[in-house]
Protein backbone atom coordinates (compact mmCIF):
# COMPACT_ATOMS: atom_id res chain seq x y z
CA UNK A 1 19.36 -11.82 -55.97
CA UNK A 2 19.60 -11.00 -52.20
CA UNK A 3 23.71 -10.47 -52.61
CA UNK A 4 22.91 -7.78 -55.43
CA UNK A 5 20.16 -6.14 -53.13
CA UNK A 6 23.30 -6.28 -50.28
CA UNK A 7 25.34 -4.71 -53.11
CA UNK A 8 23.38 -1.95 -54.22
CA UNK A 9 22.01 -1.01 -50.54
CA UNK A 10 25.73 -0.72 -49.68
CA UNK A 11 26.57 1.41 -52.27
CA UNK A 12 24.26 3.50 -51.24
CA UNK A 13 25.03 3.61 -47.56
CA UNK A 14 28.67 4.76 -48.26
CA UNK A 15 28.05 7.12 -51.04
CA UNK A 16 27.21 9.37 -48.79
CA UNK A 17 29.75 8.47 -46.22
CA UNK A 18 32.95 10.63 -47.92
CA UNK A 19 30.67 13.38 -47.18
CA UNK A 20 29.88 12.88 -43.77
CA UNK A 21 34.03 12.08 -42.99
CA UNK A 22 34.25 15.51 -44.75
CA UNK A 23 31.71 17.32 -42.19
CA UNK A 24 33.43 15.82 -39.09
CA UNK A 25 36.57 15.42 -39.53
CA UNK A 26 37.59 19.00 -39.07
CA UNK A 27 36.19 18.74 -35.41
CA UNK A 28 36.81 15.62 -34.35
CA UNK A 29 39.83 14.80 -36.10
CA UNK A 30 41.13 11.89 -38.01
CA UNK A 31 40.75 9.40 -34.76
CA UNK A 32 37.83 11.29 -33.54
CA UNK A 33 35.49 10.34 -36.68
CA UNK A 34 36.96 6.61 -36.13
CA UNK A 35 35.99 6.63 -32.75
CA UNK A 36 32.30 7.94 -33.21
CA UNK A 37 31.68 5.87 -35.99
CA UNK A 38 33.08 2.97 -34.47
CA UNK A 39 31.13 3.69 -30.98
CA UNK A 40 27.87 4.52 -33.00
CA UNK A 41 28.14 1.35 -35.32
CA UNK A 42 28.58 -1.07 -32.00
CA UNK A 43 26.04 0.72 -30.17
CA UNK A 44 23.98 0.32 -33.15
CA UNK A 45 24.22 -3.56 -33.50
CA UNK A 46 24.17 -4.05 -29.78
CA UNK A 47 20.67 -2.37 -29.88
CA UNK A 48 19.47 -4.91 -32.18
CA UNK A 49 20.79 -7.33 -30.29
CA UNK A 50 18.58 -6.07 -27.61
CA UNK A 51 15.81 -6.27 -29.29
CA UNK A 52 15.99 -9.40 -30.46
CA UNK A 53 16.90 -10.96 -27.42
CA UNK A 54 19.86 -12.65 -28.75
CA UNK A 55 23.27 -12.80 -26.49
CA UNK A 56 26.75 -13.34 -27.99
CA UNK A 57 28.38 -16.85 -27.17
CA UNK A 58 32.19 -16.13 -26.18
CA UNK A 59 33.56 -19.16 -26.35
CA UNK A 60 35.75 -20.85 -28.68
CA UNK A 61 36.25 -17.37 -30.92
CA UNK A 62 39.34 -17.09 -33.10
CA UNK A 63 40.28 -13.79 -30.95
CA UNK A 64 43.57 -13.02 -33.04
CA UNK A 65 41.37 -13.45 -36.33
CA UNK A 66 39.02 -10.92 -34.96
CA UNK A 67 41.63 -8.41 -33.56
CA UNK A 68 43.37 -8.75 -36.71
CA UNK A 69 39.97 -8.05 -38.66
CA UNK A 70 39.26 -5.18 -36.71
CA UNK A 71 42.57 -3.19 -37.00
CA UNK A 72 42.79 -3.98 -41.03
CA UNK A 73 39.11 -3.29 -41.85
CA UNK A 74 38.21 -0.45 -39.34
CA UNK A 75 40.69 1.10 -36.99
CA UNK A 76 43.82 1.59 -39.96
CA UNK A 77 41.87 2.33 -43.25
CA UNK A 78 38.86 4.35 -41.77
CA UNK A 79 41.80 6.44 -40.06
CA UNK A 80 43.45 6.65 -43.02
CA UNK A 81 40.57 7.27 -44.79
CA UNK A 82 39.98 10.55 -42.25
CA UNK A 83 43.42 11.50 -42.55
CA UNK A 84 43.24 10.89 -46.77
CA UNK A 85 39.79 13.78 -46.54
CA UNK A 86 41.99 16.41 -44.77
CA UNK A 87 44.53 16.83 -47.65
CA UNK A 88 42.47 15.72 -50.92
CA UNK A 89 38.29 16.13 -51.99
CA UNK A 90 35.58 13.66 -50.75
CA UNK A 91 34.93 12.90 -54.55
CA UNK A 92 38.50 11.99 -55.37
CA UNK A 93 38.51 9.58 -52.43
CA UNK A 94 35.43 7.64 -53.01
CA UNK A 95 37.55 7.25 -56.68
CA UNK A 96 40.46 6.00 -55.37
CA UNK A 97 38.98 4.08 -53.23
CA UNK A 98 37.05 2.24 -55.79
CA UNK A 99 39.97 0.38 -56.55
CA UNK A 100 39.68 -2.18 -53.99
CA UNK A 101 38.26 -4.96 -56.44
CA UNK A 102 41.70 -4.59 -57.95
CA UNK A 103 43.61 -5.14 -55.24
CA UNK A 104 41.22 -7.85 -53.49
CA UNK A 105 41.83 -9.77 -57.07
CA UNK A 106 45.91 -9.08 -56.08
CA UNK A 107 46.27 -10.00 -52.92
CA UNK A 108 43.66 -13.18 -53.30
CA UNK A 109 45.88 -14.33 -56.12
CA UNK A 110 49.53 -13.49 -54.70
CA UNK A 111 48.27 -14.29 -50.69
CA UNK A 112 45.40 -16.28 -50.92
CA UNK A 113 46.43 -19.07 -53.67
CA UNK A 114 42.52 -17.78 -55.10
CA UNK A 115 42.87 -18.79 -58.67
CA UNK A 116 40.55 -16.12 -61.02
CA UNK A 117 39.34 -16.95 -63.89
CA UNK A 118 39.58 -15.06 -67.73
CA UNK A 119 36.03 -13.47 -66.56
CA UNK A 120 36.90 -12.33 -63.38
CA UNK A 121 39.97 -10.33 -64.56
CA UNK A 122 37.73 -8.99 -67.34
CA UNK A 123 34.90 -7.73 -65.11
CA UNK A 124 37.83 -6.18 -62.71
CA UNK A 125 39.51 -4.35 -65.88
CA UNK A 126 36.05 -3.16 -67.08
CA UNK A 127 34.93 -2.44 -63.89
CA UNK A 128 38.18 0.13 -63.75
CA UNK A 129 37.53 1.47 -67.07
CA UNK A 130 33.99 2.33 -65.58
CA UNK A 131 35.77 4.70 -63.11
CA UNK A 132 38.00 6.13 -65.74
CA UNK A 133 34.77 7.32 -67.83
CA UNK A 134 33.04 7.78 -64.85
CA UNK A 135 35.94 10.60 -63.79
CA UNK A 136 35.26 11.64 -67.55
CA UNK A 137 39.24 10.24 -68.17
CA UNK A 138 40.70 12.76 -65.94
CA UNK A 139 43.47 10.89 -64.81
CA UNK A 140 45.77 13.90 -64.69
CA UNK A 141 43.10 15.16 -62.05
CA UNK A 142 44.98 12.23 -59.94
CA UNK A 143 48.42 13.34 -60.17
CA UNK A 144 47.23 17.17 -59.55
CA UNK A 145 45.55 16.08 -55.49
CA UNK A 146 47.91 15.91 -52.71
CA UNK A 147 50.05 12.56 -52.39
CA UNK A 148 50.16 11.99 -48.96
CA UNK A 149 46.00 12.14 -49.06
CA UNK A 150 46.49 9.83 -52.48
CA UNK A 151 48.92 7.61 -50.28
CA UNK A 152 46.84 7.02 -47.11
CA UNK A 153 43.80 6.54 -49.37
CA UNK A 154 45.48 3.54 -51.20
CA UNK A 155 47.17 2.20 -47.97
CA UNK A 156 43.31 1.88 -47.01
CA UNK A 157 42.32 -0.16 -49.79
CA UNK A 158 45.21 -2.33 -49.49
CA UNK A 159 44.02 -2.91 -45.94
CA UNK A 160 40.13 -4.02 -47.23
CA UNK A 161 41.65 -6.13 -49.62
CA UNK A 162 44.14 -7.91 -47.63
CA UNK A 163 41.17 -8.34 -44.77
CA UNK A 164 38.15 -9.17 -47.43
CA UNK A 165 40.38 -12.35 -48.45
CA UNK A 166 41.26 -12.91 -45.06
CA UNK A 167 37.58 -12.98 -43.54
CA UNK A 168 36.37 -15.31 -46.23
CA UNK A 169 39.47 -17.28 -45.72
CA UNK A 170 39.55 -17.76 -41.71
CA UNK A 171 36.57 -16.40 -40.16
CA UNK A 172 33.68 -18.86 -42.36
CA UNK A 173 32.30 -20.29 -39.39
CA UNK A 174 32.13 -17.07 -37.25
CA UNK A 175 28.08 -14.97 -37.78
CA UNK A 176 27.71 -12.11 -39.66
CA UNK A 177 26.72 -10.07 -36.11
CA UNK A 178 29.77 -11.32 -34.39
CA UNK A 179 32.21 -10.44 -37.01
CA UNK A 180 30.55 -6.69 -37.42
CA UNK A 181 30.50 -6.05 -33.91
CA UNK A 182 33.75 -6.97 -32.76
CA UNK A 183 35.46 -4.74 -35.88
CA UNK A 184 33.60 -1.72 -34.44
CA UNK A 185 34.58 -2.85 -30.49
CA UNK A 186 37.88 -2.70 -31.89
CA UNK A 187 37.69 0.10 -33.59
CA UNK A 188 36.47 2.11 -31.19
CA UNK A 189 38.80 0.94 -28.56
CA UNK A 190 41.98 1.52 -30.69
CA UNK A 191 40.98 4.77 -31.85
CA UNK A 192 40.25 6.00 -28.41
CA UNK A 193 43.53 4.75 -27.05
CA UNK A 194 45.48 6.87 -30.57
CA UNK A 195 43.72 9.66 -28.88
CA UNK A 196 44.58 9.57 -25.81
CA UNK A 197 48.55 8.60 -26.40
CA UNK A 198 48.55 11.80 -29.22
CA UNK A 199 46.75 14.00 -26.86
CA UNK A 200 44.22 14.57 -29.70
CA UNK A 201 40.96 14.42 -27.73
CA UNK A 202 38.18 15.85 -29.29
CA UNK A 203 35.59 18.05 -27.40
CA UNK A 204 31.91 17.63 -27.10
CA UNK A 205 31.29 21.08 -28.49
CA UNK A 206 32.07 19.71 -32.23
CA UNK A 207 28.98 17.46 -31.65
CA UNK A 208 26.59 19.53 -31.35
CA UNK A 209 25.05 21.38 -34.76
CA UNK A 210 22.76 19.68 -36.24
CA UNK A 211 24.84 19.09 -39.59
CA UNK A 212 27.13 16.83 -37.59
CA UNK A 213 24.39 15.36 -35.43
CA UNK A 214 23.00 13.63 -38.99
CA UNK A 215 26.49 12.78 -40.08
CA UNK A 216 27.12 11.35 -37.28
CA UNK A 217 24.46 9.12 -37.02
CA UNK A 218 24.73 8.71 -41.20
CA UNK A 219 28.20 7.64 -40.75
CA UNK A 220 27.86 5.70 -37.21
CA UNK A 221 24.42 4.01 -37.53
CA UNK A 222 24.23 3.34 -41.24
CA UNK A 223 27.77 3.25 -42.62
CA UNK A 224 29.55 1.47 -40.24
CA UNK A 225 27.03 -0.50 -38.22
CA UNK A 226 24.64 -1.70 -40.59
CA UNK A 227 26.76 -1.83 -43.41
CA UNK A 228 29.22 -3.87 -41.94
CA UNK A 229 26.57 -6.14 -41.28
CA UNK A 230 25.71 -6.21 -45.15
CA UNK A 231 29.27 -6.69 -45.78
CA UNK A 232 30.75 -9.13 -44.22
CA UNK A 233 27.28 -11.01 -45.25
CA UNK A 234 28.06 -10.49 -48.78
CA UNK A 235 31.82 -12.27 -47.96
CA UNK A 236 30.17 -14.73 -46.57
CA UNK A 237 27.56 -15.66 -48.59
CA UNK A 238 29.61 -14.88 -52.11
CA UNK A 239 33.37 -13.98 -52.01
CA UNK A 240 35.58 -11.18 -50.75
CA UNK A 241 35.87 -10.16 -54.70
CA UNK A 242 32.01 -9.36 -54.91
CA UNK A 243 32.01 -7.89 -51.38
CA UNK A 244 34.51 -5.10 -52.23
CA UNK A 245 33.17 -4.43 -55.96
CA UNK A 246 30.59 -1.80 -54.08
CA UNK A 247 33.57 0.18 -54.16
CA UNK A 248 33.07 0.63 -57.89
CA UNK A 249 29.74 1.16 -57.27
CA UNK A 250 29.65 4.16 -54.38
CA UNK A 251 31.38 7.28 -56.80
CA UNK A 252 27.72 6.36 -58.76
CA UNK A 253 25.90 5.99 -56.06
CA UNK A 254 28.01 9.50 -54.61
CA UNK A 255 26.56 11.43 -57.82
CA UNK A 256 23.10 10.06 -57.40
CA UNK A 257 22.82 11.78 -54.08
CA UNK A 258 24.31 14.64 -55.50
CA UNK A 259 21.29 14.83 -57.82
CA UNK A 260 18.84 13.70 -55.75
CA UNK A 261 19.13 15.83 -52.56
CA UNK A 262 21.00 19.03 -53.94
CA UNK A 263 19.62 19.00 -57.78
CA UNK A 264 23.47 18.20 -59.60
CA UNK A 265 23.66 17.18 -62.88
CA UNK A 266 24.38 13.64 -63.91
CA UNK A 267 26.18 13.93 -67.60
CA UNK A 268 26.24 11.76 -70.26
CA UNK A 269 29.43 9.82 -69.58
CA UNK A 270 28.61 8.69 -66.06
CA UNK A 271 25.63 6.89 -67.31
CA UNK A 272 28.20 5.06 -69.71
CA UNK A 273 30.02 4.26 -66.88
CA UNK A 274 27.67 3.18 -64.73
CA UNK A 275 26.69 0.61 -67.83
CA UNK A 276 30.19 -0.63 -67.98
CA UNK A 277 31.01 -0.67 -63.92
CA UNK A 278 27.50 -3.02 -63.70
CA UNK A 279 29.09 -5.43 -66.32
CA UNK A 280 31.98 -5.66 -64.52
CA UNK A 281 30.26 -6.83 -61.49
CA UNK A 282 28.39 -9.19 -63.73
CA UNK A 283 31.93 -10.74 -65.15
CA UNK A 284 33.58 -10.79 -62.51
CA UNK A 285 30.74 -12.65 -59.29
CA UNK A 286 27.95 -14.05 -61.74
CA UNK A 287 30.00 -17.72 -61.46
CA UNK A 288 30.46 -16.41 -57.58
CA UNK A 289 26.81 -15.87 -56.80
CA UNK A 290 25.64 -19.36 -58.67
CA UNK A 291 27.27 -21.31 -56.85
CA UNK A 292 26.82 -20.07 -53.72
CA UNK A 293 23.49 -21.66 -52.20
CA UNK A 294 25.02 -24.75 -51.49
CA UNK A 295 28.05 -23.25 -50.03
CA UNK A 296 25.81 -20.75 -47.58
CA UNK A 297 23.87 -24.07 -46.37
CA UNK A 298 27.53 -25.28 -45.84
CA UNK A 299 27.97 -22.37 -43.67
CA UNK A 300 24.22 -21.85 -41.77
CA UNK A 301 24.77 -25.50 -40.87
CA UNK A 302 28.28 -24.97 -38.73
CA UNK A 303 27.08 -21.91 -37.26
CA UNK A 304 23.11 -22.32 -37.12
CA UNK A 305 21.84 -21.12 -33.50
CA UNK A 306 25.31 -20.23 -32.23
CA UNK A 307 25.96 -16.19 -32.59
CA UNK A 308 22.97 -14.30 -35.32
CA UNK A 309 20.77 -15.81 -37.68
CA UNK A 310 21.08 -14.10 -41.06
């Protein structure tokens, strides 16, 4: 039950972060949102870290792991991601991006030697049919947006898959914390050093109306630092396939902020969707979750008292 509260608090987080790339990425820039959100997220998990009164043991990390973590599942896709909203809508790129299950299944079977079973594929395929209702089965509206923002989009989710198998794969005995704060360090870092090489510093000026002062802190705070807390827990504690199915889940959870804060209609199709996305999840983690208690005891028992306790 606690991975499908992680799931659907998720979803939530980053339905609303398309929008917020949208608001500041005309400011700041493709590398300027990275950076904030990056800074913002660290800053964010370093507080708690404060107030907990916990410090971060150094020793014996798998540094190139870690690096490698942080350029494939924040510095390269959330750049993309920024570069993907300057060219095509917010909408269309929380729909692409809800592909991710597909390609985590790919690359964990072709990569990964993960071995799916009849279930899994059929919660992936109606997972994706879930999208195509959801979109109302406007697939021409795909072809129609701009394919350099359709290109960096899916170069993106190619990047969370690959990394999603990778973290479950080679980073099992590493906390939740450490993981989440050293993708934002890098982050941050990398992003900062982009701007500086292509001269595209952003200026202070950008940050201060109040409409990016909340999506900053929307898309810093929430969406990058405690969601990738969330996250890489739900890797952790169930698989990199159940992890990245909140992709499928954030266009609905897009459209229920829509209604909720500015009053949009939710028609009759989406809530067929939504009915047929939620079995997909079902299918494809319900053998996933299960069996995972006595795997996450596994894991609490290598890393108990070392880095965070979940």
């Amino acid at each position: 039950m606690k991975l499908y509260v992680a799931l659907i608090t998720l979803s939530l987080i980053w339905g609303m972060s398309f929008y917020f790339i949208k608001v500041l990425v005309e400011g700041f820039g493709p590398w300027g949102v990275v950076f904030v959100r990056c800074s913002l997220g660290a800053l964010t998990l370093l507080f708690i870290l404060l107030l907990q009164r916990k410090w971060l043991s150094l020793k014996a990390l798998p540094w190139k792991s870690l690096l490698l973590v942080g350029f494939l599942n924040a510095l390269i896709p959330w750049g993309l991601i920024a570069i993907s909203e300057t060219r095509i809508s917010s909408s269309m790129a929380s729909i692409v991006n809800a592909t991710t299950p597909i390609w985590t299944s790919i690359i964990g079977v072709l990569l990964f030697s993960i071995t799916l079973r009849f279930k899994q594929w059929l919660g992936v395929v109606v997972g994706f049919i879930g999208i195509l209702i959801l979109i109302d089965l406007n697939v021409t509206q795909l072809f129609n947006e701009d394919l350099i923002g359709m290109g960096t989009m899916i170069g993106a989710t190619l990047c969370y898959g690959y990394v999603s198998q990778f973290t479950k794969r080679h980073l099992q005995g590493i906390s939740v914390m450490m993981i989440s704060l050293f993708t934002l360090i890098t982050g941050a870092i990398g992003s900062l050093v982009i701007m500086g090489v292509t001269g595209s510093l952003f200026s202070l000026e950008h940050a201060g109306s109040m409409i990016s002062v909340f999506a900053m802190i929307g898309l810093g705070v929430f969406g990058s630092g405690l969601a990738y807390l969330l996250f890489y827990y739900m890797i952790q504690e169930g698989s990199a396939e159940f992890a990245t199915f909140v992709t499928y889940l954030v266009p609905i959870t897009a459209m229920f902020w829509g209604w909720f804060l500015l009053d949009e209609h939710i028609p009759a199709h989406a809530i067929v969707g939504l009915v047929l996305i939620l079995a997909g999840v079902y299918l494809s983690t319900r053998k996933t979750v299960k069996e995972q208690p006595v795997a996450a005891s596994a894991i609490n028992s290598k890393s108990k008292g070392v880095l965070y306790d979940k």
